[in-house]
PDB file of N, CA and C in Angstrom:
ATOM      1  N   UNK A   1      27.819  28.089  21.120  1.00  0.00           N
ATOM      2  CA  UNK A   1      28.609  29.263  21.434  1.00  0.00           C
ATOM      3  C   UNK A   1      29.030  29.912  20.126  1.00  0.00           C
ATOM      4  N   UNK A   2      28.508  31.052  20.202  1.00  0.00           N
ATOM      5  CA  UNK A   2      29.159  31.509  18.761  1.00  0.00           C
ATOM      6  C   UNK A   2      30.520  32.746  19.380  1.00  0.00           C
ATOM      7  N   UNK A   3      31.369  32.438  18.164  1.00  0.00           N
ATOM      8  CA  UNK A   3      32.514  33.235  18.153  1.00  0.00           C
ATOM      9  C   UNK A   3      32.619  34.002  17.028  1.00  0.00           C
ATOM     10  N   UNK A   4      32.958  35.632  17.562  1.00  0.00           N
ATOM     11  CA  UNK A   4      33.019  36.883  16.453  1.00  0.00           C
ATOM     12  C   UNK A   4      34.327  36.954  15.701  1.00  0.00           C
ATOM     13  N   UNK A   5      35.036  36.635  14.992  1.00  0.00           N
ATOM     14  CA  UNK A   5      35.994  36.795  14.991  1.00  0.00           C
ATOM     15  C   UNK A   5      36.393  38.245  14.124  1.00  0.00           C
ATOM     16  N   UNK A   6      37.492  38.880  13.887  1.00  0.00           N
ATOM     17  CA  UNK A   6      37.393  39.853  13.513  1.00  0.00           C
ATOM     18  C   UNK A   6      37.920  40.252  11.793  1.00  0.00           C
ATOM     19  N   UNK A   7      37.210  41.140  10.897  1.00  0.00           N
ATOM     20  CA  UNK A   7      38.092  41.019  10.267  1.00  0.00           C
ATOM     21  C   UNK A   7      39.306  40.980   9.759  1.00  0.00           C
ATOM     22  N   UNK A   8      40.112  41.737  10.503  1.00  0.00           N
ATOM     23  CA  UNK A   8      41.605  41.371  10.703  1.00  0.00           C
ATOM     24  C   UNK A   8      41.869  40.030  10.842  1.00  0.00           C
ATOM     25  N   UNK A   9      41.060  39.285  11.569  1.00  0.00           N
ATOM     26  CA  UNK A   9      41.655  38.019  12.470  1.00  0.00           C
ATOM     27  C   UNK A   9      41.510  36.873  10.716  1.00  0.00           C
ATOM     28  N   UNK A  10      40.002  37.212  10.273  1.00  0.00           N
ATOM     29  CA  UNK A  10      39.732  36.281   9.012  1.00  0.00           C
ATOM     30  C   UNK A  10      40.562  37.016   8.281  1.00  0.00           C
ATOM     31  N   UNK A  11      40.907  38.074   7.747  1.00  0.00           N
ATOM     32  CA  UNK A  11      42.053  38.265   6.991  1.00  0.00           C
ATOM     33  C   UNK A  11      43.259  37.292   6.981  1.00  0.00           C
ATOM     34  N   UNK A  12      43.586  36.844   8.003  1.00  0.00           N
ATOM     35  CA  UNK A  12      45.275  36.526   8.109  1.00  0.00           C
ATOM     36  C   UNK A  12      44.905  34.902   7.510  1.00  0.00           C
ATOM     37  N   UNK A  13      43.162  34.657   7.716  1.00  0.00           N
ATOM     38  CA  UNK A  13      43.609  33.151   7.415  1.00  0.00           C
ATOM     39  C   UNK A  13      44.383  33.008   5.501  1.00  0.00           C
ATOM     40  N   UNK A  14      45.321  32.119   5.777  1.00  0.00           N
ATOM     41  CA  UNK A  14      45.583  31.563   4.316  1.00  0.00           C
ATOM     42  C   UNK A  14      44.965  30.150   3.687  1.00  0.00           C
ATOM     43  N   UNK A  15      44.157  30.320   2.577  1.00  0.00           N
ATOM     44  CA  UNK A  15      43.668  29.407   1.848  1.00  0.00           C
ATOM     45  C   UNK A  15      44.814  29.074   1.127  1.00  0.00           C
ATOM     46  N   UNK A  16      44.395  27.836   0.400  1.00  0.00           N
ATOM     47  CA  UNK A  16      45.220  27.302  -0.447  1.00  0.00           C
ATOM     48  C   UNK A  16      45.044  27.480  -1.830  1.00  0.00           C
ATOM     49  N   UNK A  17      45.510  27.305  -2.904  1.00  0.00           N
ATOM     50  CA  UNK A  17      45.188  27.618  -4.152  1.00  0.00           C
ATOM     51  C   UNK A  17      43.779  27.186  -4.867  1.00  0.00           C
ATOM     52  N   UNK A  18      43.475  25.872  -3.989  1.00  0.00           N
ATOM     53  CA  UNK A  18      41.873  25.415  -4.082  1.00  0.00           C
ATOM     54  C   UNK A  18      40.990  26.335  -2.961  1.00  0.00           C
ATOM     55  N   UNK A  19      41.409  27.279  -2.481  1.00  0.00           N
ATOM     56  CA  UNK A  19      40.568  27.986  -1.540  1.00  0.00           C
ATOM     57  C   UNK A  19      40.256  27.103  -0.301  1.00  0.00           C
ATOM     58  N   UNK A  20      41.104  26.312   0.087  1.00  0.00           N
ATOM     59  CA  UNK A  20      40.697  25.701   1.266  1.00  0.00           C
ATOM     60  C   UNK A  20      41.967  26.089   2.642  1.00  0.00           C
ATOM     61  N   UNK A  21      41.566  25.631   3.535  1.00  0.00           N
ATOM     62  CA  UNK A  21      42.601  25.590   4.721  1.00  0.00           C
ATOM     63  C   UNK A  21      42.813  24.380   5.420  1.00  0.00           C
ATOM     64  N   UNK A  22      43.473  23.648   6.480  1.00  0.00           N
ATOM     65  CA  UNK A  22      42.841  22.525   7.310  1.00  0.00           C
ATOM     66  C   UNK A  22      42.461  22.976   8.594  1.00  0.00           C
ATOM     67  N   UNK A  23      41.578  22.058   8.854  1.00  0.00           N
ATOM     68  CA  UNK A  23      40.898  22.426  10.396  1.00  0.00           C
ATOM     69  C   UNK A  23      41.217  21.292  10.870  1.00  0.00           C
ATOM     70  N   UNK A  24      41.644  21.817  12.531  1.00  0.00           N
ATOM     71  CA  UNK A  24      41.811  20.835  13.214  1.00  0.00           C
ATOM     72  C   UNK A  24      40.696  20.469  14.150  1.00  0.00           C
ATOM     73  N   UNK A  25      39.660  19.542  14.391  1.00  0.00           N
ATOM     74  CA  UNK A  25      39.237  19.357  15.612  1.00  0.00           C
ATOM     75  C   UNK A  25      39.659  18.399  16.838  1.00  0.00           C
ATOM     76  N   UNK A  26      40.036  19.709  18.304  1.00  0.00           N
ATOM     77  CA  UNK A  26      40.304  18.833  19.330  1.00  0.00           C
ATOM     78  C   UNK A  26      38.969  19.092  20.669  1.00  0.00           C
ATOM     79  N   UNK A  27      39.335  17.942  21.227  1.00  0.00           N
ATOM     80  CA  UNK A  27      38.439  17.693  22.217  1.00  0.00           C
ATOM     81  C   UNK A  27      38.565  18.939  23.158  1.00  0.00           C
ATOM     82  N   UNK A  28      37.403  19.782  23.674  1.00  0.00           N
ATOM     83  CA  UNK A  28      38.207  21.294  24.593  1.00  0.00           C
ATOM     84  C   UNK A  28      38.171  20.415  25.798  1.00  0.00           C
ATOM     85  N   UNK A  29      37.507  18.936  26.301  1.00  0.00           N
ATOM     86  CA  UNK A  29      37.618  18.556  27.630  1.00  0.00           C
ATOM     87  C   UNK A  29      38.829  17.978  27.783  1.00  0.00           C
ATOM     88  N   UNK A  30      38.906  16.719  26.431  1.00  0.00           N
ATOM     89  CA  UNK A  30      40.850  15.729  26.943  1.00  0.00           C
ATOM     90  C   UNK A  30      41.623  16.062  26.139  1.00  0.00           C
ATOM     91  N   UNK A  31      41.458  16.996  25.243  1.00  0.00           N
ATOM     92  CA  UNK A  31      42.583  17.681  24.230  1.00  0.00           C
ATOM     93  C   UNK A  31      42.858  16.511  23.164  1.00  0.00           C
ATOM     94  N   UNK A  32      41.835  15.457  23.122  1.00  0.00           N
ATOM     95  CA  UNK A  32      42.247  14.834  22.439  1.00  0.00           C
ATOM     96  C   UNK A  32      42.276  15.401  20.531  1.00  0.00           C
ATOM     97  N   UNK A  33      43.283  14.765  19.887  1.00  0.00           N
ATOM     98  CA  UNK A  33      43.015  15.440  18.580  1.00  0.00           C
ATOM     99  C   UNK A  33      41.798  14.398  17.631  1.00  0.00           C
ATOM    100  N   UNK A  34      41.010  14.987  17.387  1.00  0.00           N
ATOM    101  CA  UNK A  34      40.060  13.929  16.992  1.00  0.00           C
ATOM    102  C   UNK A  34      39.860  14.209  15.445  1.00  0.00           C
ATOM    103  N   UNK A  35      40.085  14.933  14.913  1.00  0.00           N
ATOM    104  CA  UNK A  35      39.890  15.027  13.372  1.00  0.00           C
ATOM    105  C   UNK A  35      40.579  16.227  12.511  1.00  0.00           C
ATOM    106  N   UNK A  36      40.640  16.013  11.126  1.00  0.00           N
ATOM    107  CA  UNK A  36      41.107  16.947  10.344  1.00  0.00           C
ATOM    108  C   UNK A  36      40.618  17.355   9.340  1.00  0.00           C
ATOM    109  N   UNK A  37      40.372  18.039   8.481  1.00  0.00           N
ATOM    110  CA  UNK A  37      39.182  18.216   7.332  1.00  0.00           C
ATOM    111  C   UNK A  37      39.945  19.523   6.853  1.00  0.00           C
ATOM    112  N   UNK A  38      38.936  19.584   5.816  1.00  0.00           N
ATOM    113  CA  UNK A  38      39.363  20.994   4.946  1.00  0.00           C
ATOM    114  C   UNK A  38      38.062  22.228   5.234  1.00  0.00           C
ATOM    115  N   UNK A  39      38.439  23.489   5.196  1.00  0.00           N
ATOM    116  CA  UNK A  39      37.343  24.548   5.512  1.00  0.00           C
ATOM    117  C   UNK A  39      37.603  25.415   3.915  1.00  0.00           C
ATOM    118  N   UNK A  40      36.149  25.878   3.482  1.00  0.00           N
ATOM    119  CA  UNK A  40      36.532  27.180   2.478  1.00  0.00           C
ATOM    120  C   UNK A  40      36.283  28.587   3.285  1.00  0.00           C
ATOM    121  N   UNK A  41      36.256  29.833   2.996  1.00  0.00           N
ATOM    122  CA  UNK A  41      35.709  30.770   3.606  1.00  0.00           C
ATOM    123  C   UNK A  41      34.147  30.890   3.668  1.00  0.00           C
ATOM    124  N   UNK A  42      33.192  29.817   3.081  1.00  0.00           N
ATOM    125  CA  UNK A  42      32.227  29.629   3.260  1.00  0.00           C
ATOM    126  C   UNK A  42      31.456  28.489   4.442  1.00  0.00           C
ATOM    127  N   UNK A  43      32.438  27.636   4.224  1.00  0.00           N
ATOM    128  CA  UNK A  43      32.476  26.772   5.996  1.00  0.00           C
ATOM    129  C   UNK A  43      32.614  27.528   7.167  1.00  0.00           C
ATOM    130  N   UNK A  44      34.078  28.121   6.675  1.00  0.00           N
ATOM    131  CA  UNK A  44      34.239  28.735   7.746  1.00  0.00           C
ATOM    132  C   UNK A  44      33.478  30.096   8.933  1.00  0.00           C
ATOM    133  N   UNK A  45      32.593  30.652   7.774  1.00  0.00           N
ATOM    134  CA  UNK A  45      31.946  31.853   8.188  1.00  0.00           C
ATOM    135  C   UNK A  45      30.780  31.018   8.685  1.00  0.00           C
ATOM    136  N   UNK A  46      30.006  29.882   8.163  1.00  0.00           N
ATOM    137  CA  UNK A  46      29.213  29.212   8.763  1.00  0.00           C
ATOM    138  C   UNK A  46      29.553  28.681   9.957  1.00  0.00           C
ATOM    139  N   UNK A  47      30.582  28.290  10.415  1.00  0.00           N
ATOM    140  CA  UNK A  47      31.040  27.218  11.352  1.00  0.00           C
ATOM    141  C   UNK A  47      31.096  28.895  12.699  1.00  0.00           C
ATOM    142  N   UNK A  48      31.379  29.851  12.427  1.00  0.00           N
ATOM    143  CA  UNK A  48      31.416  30.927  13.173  1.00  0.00           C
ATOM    144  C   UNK A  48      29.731  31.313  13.565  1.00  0.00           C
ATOM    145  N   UNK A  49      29.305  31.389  12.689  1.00  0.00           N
ATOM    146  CA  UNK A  49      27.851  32.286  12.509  1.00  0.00           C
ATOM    147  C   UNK A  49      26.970  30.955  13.342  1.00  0.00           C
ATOM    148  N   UNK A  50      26.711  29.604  13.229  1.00  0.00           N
ATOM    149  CA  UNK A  50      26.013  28.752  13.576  1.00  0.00           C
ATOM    150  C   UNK A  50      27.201  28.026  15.166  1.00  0.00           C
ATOM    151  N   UNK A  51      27.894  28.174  15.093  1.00  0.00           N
ATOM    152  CA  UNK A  51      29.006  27.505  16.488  1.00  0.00           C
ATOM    153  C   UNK A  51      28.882  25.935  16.059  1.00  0.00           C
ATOM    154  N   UNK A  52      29.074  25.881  15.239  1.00  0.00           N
ATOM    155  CA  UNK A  52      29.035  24.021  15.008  1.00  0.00           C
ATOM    156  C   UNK A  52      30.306  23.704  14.343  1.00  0.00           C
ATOM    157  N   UNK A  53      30.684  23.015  13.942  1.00  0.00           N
ATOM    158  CA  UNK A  53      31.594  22.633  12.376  1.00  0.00           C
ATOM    159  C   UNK A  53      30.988  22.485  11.532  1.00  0.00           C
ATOM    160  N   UNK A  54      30.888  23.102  10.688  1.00  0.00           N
ATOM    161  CA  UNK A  54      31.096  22.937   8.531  1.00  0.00           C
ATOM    162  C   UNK A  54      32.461  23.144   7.792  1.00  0.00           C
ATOM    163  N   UNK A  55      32.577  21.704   7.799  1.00  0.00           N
ATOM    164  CA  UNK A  55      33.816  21.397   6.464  1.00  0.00           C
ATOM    165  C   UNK A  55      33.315  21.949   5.203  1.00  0.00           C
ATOM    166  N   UNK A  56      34.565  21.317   4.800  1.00  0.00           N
ATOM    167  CA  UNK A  56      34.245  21.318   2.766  1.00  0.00           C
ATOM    168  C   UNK A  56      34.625  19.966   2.755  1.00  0.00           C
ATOM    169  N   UNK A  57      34.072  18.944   1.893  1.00  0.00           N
ATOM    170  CA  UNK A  57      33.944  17.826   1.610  1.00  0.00           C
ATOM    171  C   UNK A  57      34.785  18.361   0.407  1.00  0.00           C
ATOM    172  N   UNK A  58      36.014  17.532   0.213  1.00  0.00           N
ATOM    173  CA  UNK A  58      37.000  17.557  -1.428  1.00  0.00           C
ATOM    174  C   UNK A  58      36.158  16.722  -2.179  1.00  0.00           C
ATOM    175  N   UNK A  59      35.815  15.760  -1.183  1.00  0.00           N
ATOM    176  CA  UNK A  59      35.569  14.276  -2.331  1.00  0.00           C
ATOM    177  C   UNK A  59      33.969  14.868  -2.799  1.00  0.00           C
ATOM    178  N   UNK A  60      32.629  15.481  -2.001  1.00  0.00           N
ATOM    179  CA  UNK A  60      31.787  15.645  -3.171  1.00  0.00           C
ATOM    180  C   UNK A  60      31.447  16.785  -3.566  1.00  0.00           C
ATOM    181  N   UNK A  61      32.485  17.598  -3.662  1.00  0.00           N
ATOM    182  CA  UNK A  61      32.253  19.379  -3.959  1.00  0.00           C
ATOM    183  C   UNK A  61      31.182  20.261  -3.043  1.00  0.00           C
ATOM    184  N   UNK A  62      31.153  20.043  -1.827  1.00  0.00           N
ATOM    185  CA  UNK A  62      29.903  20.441  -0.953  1.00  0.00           C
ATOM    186  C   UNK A  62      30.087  20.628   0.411  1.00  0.00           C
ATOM    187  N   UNK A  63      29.453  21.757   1.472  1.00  0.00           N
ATOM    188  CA  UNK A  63      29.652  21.681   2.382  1.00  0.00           C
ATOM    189  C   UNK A  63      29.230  20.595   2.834  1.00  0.00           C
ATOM    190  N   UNK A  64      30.020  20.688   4.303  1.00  0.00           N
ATOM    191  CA  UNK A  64      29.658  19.074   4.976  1.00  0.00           C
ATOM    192  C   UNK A  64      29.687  19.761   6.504  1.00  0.00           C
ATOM    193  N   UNK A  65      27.921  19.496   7.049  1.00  0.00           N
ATOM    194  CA  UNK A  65      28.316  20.194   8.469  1.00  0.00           C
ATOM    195  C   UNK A  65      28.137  18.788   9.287  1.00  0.00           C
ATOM    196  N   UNK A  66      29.233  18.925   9.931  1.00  0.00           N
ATOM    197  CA  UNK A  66      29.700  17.269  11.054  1.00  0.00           C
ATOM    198  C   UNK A  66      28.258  17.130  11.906  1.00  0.00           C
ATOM    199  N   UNK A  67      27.898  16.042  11.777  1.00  0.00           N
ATOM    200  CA  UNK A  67      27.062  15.453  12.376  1.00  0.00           C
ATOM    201  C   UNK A  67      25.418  15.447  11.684  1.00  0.00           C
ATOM    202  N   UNK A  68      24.929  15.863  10.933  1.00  0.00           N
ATOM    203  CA  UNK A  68      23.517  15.998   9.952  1.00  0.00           C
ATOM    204  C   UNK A  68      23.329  14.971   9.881  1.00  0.00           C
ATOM    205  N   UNK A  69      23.698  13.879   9.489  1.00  0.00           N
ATOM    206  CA  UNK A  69      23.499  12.794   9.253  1.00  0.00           C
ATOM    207  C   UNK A  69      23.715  11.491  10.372  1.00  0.00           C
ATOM    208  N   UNK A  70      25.061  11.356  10.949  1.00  0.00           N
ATOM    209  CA  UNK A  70      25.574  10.773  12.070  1.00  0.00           C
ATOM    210  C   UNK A  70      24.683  11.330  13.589  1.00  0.00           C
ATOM    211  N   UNK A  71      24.758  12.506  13.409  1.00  0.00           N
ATOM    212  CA  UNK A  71      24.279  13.046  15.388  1.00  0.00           C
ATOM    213  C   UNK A  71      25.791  13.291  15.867  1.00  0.00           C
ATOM    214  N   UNK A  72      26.580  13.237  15.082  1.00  0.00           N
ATOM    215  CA  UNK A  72      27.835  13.073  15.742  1.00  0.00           C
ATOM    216  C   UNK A  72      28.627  14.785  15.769  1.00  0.00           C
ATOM    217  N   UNK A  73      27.706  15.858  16.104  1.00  0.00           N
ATOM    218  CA  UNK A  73      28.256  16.974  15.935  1.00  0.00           C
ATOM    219  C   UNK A  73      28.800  17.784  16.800  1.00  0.00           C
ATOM    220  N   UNK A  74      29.549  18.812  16.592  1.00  0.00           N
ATOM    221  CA  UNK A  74      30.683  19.274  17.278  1.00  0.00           C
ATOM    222  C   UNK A  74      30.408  20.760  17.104  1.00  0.00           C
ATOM    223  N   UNK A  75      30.350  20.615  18.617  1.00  0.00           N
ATOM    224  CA  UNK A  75      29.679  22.201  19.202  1.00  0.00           C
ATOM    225  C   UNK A  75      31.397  22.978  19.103  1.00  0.00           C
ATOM    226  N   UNK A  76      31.914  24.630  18.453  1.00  0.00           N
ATOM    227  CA  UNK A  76      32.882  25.044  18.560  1.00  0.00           C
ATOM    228  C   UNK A  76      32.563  25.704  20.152  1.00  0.00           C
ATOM    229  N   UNK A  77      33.986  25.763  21.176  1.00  0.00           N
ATOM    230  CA  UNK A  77      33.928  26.592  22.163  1.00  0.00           C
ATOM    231  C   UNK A  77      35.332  27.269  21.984  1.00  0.00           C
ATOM    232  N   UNK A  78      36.102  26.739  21.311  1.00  0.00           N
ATOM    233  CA  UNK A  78      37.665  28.053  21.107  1.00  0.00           C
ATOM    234  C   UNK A  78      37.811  28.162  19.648  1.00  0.00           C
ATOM    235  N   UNK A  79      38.451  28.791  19.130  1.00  0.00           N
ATOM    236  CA  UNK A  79      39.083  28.627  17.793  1.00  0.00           C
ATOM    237  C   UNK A  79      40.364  29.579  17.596  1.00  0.00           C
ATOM    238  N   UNK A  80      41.177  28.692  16.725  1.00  0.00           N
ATOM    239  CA  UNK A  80      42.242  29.514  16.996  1.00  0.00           C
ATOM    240  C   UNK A  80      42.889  29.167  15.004  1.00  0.00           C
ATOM    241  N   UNK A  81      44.024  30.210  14.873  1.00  0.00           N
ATOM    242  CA  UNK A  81      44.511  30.029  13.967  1.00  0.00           C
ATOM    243  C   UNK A  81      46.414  29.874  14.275  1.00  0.00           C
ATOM    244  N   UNK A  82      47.152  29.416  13.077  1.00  0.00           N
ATOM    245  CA  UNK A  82      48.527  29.391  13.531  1.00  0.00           C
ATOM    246  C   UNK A  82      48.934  30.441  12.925  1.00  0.00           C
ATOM    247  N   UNK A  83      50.576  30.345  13.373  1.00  0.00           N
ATOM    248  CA  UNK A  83      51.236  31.716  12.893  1.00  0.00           C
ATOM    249  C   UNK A  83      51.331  32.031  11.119  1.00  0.00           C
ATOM    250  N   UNK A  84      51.451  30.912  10.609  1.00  0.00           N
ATOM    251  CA  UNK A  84      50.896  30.991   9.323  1.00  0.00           C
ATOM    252  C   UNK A  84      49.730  31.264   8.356  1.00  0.00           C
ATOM    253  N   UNK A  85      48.643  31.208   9.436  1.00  0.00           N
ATOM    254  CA  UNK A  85      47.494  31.363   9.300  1.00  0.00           C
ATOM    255  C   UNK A  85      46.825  30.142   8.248  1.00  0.00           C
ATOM    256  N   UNK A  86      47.784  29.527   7.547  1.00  0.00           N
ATOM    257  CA  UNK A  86      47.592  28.404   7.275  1.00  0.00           C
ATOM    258  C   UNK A  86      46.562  26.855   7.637  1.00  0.00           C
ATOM    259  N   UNK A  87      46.505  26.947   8.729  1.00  0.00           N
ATOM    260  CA  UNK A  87      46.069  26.217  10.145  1.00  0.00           C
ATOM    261  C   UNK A  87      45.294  26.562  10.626  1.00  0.00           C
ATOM    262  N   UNK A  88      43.580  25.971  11.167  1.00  0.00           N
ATOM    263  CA  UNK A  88      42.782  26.244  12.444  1.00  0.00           C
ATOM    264  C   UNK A  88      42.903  25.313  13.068  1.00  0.00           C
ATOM    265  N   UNK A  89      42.759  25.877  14.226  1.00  0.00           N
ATOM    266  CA  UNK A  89      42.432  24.721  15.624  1.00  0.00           C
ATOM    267  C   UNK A  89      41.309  24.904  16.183  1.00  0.00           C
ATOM    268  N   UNK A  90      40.143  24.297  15.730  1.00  0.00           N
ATOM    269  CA  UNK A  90      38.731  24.206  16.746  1.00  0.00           C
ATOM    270  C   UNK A  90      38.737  23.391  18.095  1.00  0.00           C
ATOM    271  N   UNK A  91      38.851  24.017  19.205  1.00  0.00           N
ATOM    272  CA  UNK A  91      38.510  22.942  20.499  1.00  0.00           C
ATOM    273  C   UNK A  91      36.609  22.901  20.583  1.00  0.00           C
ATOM    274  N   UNK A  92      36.423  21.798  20.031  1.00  0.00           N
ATOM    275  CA  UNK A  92      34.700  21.758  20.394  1.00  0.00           C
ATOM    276  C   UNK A  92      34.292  20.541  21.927  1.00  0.00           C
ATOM    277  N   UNK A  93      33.186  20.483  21.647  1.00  0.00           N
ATOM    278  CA  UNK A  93      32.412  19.950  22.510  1.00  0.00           C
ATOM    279  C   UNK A  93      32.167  18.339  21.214  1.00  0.00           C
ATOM    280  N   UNK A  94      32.767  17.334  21.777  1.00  0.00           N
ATOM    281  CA  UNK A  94      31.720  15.991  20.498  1.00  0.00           C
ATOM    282  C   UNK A  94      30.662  15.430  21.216  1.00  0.00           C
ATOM    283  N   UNK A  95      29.687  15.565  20.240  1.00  0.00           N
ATOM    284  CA  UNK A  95      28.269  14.732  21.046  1.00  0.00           C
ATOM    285  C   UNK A  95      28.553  13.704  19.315  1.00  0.00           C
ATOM    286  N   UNK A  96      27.659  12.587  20.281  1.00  0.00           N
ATOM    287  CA  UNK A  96      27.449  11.135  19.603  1.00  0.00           C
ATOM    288  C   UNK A  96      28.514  10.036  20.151  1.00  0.00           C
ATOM    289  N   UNK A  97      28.571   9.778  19.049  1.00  0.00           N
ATOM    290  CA  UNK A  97      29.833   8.353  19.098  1.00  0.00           C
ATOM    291  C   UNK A  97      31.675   8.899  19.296  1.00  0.00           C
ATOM    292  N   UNK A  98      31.755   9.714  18.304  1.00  0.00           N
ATOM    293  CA  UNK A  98      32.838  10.743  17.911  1.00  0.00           C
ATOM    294  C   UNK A  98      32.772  11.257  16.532  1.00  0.00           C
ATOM    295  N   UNK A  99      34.571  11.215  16.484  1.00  0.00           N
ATOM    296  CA  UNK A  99      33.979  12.363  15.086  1.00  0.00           C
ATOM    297  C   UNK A  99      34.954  11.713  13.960  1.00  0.00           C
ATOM    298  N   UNK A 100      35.315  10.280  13.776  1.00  0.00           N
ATOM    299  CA  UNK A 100      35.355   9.639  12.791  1.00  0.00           C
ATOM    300  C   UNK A 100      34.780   8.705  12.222  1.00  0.00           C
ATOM    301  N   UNK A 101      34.519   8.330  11.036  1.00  0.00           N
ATOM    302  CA  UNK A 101      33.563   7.692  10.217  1.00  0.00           C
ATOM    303  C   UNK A 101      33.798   6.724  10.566  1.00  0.00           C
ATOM    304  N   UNK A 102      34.779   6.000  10.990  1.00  0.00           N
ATOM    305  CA  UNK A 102      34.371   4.543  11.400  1.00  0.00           C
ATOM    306  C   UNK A 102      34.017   4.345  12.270  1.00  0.00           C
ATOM    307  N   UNK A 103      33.450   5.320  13.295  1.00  0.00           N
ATOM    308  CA  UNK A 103      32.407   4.558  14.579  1.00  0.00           C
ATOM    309  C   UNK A 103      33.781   5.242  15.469  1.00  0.00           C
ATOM    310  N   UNK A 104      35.245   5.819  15.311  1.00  0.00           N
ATOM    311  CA  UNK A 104      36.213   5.509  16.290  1.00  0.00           C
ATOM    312  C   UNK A 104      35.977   7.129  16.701  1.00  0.00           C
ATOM    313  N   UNK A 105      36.070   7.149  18.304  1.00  0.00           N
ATOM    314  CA  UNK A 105      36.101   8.526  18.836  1.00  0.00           C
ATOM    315  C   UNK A 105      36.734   9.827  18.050  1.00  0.00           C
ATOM    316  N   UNK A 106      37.840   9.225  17.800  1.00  0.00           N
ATOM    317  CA  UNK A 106      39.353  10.115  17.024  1.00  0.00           C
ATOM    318  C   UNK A 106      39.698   9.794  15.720  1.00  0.00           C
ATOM    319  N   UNK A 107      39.726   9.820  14.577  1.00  0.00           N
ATOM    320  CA  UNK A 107      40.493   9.612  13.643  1.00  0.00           C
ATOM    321  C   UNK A 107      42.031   9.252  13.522  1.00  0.00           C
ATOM    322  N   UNK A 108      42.541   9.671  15.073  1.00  0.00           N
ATOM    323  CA  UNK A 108      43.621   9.290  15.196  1.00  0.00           C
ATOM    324  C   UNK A 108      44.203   7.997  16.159  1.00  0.00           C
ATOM    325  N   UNK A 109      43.150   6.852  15.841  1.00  0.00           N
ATOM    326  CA  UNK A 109      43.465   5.783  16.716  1.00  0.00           C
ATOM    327  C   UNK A 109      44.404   4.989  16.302  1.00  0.00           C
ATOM    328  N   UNK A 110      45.413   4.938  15.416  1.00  0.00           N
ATOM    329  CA  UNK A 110      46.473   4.222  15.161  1.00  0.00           C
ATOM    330  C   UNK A 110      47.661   4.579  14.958  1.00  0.00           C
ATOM    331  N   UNK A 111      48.922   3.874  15.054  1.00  0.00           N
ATOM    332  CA  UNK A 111      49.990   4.798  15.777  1.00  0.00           C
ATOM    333  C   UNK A 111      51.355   3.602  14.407  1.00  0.00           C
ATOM    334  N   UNK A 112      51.992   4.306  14.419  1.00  0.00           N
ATOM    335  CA  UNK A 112      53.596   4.192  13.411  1.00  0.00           C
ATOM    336  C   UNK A 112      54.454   3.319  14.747  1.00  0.00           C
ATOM    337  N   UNK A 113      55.144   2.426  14.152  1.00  0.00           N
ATOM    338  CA  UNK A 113      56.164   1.969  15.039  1.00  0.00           C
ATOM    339  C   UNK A 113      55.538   1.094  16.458  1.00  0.00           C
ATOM    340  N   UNK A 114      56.159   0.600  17.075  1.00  0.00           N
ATOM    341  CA  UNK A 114      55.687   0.290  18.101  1.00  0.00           C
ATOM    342  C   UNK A 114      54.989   1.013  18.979  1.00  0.00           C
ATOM    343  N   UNK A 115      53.717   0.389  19.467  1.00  0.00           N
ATOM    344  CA  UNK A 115      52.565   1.214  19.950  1.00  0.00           C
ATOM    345  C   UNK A 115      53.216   1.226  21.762  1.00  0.00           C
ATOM    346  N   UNK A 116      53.024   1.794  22.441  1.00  0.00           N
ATOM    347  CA  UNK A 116      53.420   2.134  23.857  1.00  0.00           C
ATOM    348  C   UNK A 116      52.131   2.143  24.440  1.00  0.00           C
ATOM    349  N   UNK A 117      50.954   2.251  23.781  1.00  0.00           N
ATOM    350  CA  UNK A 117      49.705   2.276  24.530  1.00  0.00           C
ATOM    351  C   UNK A 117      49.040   1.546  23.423  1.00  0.00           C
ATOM    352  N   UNK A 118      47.897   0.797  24.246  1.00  0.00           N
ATOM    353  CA  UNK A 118      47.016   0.315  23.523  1.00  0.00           C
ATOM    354  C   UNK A 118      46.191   1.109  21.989  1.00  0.00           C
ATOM    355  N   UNK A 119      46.370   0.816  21.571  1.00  0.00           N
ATOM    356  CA  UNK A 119      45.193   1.108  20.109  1.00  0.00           C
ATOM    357  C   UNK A 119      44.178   1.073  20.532  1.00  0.00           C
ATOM    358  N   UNK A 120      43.283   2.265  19.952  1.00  0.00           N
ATOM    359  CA  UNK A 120      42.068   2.299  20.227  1.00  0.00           C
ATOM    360  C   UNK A 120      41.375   1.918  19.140  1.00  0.00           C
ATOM    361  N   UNK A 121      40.720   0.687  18.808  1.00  0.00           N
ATOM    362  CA  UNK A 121      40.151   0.192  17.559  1.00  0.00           C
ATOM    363  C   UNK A 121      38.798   1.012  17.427  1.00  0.00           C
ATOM    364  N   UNK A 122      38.195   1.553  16.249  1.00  0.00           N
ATOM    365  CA  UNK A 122      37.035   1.890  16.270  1.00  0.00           C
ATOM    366  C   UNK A 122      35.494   0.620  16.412  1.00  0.00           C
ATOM    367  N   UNK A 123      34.410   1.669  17.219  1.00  0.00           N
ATOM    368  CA  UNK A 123      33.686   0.758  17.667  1.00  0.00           C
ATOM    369  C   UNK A 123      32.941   0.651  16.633  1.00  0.00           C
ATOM    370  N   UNK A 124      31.742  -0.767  17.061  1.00  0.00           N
ATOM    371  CA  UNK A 124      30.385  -0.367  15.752  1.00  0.00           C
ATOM    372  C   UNK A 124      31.219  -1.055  14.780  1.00  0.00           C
TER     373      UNK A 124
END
């Protein structure tokens, strides 16, 4: 699915002094929050133009489009920005395993303080 966004709309985003932003990816079926990464305006116009995700990798100076390597890629179907513009929120589609490196659906399988629900350990 590709999304047009407008220039007004890419205007408002705010980069950071390294030219980056964070992206959020959530699940558009269980809302789960499954990952976080950094975008430049060159991810980002890719991640629009192709409907997939492309990060920016900090750690090796390079785009990084989710899944090339894994299968583990993430179709965009919403995107949104916050009032700061600071912030995206991608709701995609995850095909593969998920969309953290250790095999775990979410990046966010572990929890502060006493857990109220089970932990989801990553698989693999």
């Amino acid at each position: 699915m590709r999304i047009d966004p407008t220039p007004g709309q890419l205007a408002s985003v705010r980069f950071d002094a390294n030219g980056l932003v964070a992206a959020i990816a959530q699940d558009v079926v269980t809302k789960d929050v499954l990952m976080m990464a950094w975008m430049n305006a060159d991810s980002l116009a890719q991640t629009f133009a192709e409907g997939t995700m492309v990060y920016w990798s900090r750690s090796r100076q390079e785009l990084w489009r989710k899944g090339d390597t894994s299968g583990d890629r993430q179709l965009v179907r919403e995107a949104y920005y916050d009032c700061d513009g600071d912030t995206l929120l991608f709701l995609v589609e995850q095909l593969g395993r998920g969309a953290c490196h250790t095999g775990a659906r979410t990046c966010f399988y572990r929890s502060f303080g006493e857990a109220t629900a089970p932990e989801h350990e990553p698989s693999g």
